[in-house]
Protein backbone atom coordinates (compact mmCIF):
# COMPACT_ATOMS: atom_id res chain seq x y z
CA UNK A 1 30.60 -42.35 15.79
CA UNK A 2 28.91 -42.49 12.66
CA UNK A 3 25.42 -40.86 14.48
CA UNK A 4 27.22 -38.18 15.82
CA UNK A 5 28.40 -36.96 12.10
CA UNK A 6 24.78 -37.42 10.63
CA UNK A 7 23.72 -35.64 14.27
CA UNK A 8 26.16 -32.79 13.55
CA UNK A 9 25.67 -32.64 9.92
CA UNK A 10 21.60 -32.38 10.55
CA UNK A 11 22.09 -29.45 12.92
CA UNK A 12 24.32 -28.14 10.35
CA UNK A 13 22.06 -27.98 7.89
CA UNK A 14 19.43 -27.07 10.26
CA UNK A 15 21.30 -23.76 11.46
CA UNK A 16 22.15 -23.48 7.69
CA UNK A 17 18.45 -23.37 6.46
CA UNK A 18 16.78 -21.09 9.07
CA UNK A 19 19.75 -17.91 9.09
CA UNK A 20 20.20 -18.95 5.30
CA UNK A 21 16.64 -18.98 3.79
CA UNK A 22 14.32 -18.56 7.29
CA UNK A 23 15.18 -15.70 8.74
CA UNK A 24 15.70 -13.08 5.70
CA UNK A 25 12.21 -15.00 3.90
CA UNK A 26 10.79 -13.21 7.58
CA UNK A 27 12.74 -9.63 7.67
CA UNK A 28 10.84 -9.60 3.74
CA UNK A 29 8.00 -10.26 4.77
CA UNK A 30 7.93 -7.93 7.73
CA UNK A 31 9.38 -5.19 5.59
CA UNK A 32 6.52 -5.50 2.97
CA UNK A 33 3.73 -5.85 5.53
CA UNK A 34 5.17 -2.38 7.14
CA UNK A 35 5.35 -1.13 3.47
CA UNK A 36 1.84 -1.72 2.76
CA UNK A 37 0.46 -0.25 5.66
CA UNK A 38 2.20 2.68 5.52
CA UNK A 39 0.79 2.85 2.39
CA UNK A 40 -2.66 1.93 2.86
CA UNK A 41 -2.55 4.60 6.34
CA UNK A 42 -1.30 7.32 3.50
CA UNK A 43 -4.56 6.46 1.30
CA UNK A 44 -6.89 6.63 4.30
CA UNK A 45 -5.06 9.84 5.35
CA UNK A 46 -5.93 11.06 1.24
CA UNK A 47 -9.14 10.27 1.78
CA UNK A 48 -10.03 11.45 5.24
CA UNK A 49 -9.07 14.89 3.22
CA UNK A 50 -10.31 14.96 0.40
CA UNK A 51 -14.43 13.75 2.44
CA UNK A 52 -13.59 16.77 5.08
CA UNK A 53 -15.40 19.81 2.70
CA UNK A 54 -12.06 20.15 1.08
CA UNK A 55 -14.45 20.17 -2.26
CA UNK A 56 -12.63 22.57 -4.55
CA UNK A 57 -14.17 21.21 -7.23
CA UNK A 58 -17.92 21.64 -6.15
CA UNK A 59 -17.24 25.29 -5.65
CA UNK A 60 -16.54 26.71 -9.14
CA UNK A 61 -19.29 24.81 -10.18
CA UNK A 62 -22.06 26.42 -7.48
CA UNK A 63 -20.34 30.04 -8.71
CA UNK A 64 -20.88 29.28 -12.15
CA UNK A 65 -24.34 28.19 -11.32
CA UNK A 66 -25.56 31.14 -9.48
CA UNK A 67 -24.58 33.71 -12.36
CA UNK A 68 -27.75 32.30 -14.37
CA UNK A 69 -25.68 31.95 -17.31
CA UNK A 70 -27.16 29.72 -20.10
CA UNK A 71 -25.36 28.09 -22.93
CA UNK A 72 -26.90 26.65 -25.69
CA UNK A 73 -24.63 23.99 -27.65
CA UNK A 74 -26.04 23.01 -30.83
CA UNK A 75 -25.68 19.28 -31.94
CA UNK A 76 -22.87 18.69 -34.29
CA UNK A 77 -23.75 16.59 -37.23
């Protein structure tokens, strides 16, 4: 009698610990992992188009460059 009580309260607990703590410890986990790659896929994404001549900077630069401008700075003391 007294095995099946420490039987029951052991499965109990058991069932207790894993939908308790178990389970929503995994759906976290899961939801972060998902988070992160979506996140890291967004960076890669960033980068793919910011390497694929989407240079908007280098442009001004080879404009300003081809006028032959030349300014002398002096040095500030």
């Amino acid at each position: 009698m007294v095995t099946y009580l420490f039987y029951g309260l052991l499965v109990y607990l058991l069932f207790r610990f894993i939908f308790h703590f178990l389970l929503p410890v995994i759906r976290v986990v899961s939801r972060v992992k998902q988070q992160v790659n979506g996140m890291r896929a967004a960076s890669e994404q960033q980068f793919r188009n910011q390497t694929q001549g989407n240079n908007w900077q280098s442009e001004p630069s080879s404009k300003q460059g081809s006028k032959g401008d030349y300014i002398d700075f002096e040095e500030v003391k």
